[in-house]
C-alpha atoms as a PDB file:
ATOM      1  CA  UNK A   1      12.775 -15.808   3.784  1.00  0.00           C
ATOM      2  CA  UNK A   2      10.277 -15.468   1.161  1.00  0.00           C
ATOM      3  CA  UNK A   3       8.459 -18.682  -0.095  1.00  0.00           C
ATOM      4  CA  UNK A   4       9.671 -19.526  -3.724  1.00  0.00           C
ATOM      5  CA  UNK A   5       6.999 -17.144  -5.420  1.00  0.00           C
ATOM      6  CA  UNK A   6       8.139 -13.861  -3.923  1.00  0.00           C
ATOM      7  CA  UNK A   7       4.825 -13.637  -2.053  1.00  0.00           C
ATOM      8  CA  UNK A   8       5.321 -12.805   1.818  1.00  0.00           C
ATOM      9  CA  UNK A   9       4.185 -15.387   4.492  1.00  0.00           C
ATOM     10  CA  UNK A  10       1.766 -13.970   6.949  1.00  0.00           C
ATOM     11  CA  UNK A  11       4.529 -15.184   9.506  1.00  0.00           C
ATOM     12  CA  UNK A  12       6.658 -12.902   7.281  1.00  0.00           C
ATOM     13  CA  UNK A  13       4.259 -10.113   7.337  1.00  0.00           C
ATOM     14  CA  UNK A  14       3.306 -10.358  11.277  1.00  0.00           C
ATOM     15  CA  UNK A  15       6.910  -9.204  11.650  1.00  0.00           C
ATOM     16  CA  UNK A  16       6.617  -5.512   9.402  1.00  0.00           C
ATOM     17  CA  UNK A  17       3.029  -4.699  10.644  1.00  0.00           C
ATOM     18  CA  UNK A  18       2.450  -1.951  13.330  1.00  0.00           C
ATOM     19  CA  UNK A  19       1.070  -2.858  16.227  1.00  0.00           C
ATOM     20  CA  UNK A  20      -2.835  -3.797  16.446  1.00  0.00           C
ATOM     21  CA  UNK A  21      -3.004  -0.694  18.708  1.00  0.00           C
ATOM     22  CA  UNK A  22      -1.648   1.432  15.736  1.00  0.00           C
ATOM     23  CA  UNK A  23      -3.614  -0.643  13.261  1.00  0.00           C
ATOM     24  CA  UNK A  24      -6.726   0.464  14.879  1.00  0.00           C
ATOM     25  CA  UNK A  25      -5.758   4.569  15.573  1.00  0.00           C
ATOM     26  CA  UNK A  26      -6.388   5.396  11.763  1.00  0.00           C
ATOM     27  CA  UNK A  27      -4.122   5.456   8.343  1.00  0.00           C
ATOM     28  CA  UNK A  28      -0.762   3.730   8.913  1.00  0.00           C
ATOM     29  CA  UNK A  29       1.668   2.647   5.702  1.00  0.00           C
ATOM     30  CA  UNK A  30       2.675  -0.948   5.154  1.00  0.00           C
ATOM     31  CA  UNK A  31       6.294  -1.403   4.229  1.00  0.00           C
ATOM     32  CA  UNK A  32       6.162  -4.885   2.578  1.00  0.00           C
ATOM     33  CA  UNK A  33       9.773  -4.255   1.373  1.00  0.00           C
ATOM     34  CA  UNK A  34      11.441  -7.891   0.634  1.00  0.00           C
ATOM     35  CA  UNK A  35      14.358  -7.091  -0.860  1.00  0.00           C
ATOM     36  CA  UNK A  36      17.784  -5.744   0.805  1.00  0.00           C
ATOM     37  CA  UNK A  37      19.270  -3.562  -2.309  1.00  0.00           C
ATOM     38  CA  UNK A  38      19.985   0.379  -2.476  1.00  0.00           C
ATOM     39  CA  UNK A  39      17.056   2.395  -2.478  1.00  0.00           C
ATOM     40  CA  UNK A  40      15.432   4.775  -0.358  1.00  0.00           C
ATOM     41  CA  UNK A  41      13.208   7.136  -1.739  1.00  0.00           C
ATOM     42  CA  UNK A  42      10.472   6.024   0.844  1.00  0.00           C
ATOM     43  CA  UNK A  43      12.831   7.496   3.215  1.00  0.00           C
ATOM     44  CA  UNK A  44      13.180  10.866   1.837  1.00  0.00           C
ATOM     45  CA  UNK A  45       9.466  11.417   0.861  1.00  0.00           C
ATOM     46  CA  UNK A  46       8.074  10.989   4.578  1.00  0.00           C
ATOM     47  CA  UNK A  47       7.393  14.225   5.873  1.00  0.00           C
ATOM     48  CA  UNK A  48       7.626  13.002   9.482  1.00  0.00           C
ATOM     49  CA  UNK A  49      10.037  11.005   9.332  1.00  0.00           C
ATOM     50  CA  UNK A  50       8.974   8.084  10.113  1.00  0.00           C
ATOM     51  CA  UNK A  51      10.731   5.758   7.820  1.00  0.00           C
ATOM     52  CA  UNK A  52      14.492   5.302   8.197  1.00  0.00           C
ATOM     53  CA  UNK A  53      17.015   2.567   7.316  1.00  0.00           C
ATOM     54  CA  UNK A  54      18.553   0.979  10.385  1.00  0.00           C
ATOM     55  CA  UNK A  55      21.923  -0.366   8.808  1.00  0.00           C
ATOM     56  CA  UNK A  56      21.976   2.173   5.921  1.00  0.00           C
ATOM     57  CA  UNK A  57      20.687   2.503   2.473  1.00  0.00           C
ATOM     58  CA  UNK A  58      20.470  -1.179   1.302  1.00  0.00           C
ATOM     59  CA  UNK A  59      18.762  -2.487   4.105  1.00  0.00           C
ATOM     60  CA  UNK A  60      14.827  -2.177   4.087  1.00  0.00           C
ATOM     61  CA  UNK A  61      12.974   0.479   5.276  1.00  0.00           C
ATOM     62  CA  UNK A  62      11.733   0.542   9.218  1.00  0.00           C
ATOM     63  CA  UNK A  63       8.509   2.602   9.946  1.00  0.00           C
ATOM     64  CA  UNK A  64       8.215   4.246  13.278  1.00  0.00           C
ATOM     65  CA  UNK A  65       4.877   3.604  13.781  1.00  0.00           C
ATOM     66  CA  UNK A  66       3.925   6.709  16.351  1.00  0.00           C
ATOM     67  CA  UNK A  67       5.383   8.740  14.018  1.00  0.00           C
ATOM     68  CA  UNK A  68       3.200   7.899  10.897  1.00  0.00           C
ATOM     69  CA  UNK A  69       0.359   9.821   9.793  1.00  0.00           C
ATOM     70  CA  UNK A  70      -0.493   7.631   7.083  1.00  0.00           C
ATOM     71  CA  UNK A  71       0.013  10.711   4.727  1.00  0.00           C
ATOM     72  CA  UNK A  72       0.444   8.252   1.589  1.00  0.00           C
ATOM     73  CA  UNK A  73       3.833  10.457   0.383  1.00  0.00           C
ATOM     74  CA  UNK A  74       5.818   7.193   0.336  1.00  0.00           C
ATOM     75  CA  UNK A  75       3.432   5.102  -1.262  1.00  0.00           C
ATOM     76  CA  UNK A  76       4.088   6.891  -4.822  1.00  0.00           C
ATOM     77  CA  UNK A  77       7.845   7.357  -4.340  1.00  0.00           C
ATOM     78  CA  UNK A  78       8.138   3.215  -3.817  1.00  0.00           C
ATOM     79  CA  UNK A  79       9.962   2.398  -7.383  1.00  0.00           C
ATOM     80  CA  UNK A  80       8.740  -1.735  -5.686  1.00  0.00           C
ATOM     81  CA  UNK A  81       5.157  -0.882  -5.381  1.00  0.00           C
ATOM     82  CA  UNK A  82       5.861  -2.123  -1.805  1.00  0.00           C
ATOM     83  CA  UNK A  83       4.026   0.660   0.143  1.00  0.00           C
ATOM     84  CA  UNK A  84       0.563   0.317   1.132  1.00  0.00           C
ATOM     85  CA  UNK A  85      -1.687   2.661   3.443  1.00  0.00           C
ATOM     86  CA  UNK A  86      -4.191   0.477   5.515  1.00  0.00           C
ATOM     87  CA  UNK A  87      -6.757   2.487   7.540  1.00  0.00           C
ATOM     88  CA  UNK A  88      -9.244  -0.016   9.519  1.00  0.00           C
ATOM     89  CA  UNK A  89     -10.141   2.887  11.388  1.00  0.00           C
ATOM     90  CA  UNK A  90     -12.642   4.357   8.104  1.00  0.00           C
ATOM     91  CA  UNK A  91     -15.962   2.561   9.366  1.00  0.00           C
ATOM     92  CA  UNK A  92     -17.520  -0.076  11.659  1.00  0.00           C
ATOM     93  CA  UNK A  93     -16.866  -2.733   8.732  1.00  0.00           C
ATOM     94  CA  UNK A  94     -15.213  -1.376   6.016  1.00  0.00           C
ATOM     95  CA  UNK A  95     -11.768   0.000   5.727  1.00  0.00           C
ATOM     96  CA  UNK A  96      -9.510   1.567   3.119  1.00  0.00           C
ATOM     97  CA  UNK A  97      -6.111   0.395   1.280  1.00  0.00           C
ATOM     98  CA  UNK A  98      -4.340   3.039  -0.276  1.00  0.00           C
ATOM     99  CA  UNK A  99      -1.853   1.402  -2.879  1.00  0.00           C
ATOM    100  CA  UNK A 100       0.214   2.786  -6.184  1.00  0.00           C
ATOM    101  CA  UNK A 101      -0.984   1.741  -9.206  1.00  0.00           C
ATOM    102  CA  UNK A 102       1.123   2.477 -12.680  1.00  0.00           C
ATOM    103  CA  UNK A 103      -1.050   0.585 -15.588  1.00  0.00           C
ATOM    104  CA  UNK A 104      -4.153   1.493 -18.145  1.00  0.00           C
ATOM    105  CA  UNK A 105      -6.470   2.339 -17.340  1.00  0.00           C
ATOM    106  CA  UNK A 106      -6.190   4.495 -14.923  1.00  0.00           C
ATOM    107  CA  UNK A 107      -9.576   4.211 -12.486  1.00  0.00           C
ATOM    108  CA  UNK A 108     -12.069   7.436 -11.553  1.00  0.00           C
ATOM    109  CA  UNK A 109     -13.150   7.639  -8.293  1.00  0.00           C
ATOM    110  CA  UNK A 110     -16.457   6.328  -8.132  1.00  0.00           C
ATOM    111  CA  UNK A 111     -15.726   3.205 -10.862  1.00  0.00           C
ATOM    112  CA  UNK A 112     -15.673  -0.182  -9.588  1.00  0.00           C
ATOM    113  CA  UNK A 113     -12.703  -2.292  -9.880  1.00  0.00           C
ATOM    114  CA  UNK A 114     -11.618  -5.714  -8.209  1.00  0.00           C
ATOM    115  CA  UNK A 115      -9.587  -5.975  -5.778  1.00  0.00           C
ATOM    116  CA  UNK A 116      -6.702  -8.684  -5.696  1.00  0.00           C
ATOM    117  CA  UNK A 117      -4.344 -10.771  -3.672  1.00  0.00           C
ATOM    118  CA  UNK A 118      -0.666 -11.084  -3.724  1.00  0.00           C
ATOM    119  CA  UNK A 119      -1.228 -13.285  -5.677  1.00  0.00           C
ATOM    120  CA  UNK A 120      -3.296 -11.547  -8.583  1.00  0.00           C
ATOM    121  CA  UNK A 121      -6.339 -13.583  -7.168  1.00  0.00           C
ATOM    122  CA  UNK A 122      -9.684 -11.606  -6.557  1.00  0.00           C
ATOM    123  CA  UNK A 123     -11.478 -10.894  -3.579  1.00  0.00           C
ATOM    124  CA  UNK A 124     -13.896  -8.640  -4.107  1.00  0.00           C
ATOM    125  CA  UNK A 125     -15.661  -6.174  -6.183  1.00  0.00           C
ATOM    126  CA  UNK A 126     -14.844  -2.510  -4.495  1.00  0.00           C
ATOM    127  CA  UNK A 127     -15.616   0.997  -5.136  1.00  0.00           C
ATOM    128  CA  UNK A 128     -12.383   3.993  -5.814  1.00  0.00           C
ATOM    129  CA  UNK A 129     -12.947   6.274  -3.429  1.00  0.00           C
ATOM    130  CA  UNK A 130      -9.860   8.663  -4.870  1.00  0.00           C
ATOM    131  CA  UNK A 131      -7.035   8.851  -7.064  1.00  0.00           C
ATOM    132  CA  UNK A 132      -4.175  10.851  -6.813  1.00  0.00           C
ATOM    133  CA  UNK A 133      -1.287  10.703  -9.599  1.00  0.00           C
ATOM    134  CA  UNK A 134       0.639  12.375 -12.712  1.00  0.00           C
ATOM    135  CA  UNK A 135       3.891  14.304 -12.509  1.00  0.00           C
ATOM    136  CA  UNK A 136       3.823  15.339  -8.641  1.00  0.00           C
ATOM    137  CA  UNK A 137       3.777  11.027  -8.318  1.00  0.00           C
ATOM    138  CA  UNK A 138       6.134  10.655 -10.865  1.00  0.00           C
ATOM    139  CA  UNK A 139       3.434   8.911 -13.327  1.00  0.00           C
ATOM    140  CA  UNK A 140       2.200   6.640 -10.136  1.00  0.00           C
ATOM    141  CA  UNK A 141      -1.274   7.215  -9.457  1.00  0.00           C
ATOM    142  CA  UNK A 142      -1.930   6.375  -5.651  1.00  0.00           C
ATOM    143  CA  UNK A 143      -5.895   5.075  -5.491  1.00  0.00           C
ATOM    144  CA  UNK A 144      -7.908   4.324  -1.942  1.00  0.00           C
ATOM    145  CA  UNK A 145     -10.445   1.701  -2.546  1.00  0.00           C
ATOM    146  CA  UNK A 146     -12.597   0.383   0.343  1.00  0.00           C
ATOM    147  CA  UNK A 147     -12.981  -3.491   1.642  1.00  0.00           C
ATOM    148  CA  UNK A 148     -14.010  -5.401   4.138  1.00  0.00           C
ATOM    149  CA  UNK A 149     -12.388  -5.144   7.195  1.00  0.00           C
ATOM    150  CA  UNK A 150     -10.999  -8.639   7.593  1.00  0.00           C
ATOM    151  CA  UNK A 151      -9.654  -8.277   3.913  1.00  0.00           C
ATOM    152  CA  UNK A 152      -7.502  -5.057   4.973  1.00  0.00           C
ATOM    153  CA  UNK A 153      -4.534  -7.474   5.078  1.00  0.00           C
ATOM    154  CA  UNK A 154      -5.141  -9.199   2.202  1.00  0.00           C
ATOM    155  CA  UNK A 155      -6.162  -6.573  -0.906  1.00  0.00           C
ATOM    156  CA  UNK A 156      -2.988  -5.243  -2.442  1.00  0.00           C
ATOM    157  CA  UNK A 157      -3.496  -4.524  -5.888  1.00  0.00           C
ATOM    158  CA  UNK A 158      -6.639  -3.985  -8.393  1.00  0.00           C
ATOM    159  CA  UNK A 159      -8.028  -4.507 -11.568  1.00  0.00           C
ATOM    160  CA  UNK A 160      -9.810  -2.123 -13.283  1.00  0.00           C
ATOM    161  CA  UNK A 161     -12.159  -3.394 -16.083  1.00  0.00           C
ATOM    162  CA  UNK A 162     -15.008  -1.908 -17.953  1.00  0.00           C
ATOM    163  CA  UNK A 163     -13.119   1.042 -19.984  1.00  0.00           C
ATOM    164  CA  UNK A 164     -11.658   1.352 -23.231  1.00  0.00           C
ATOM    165  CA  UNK A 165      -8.091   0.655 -23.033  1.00  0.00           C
ATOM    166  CA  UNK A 166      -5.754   3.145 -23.484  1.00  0.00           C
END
């Protein structure tokens, strides 16, 4: 059960990770899914299919991790921002989060934003290293940033700064 402010425990969130095995092999998605209500869009986008609902549509999601390539499909079609690509495989130290992002401004690869908690807390100042979005992502832009390594599990969100706003 989720602690009062809707932020998963990392008792919580030891049960939904892949394995450290799979952690380690390269891009992998995140399902931090903490709801049980109708929706499955994540299930339909994978290409491999390697999410699938165990008890049907209003359970939460289940990723097969050996059959994930970390493709970042699901991450836009998540309408609960849940989905998050985490690849700790990038570099000795760093590694990237791929997340969906849906407010203005929209970051450029290259600009620096801050990375945040759960919790809307920041960690650290990061690069974009892409951005994918518009119409094909139904208006959700999908950005890769890169972090620290031992911040790969706790970077889920950003804050862009530094631009007009839209």
């Amino acid at each position: 059960m989720l602690k009062n402010d809707g932020i998963m425990t990392s008792e919580e969130l030891a049960r939904i990770l892949p394995s450290e095995a799979r952690m380690n092999k390269g891009p992998v998605a995140i399902i931090e899914c903490v709801q049980d209500i109708p929706c499955d869009p994540c299930v339909a986008a994978c290409p491999t299919h390697a999410i699938t609902m165990k008890d049907g549509i209003a359970d939460r999601p289940h990723l097969n991790e050996d059959a994930c390539t970390g493709c970042s499909l699901c991450v836009a079609k998540c309408p609960g921002l849940a989905i998050f690509i985490v690849n700790r495989n990038y570099s000795k130290s760093i590694c990237t989060i791929t997340m969906p992002y849906e407010l203005l401004p929209i970051p450029e690869k290259g600009d620096k934003v801050t990375a945040l908690d759960r919790a809307g807390k920041a960690v650290c100042e990061t690069p974009v290293i892409k951005i994918i979005g518009g119409r094909k992502f139904d208006h959700t832009h999908v950005v890769t940033i890169e972090v620290p390594k031992e911040q790969a599990m706790t970077v889920r969100a950003i804050r862009v700064e530094g631009r007009d706003r839209i």
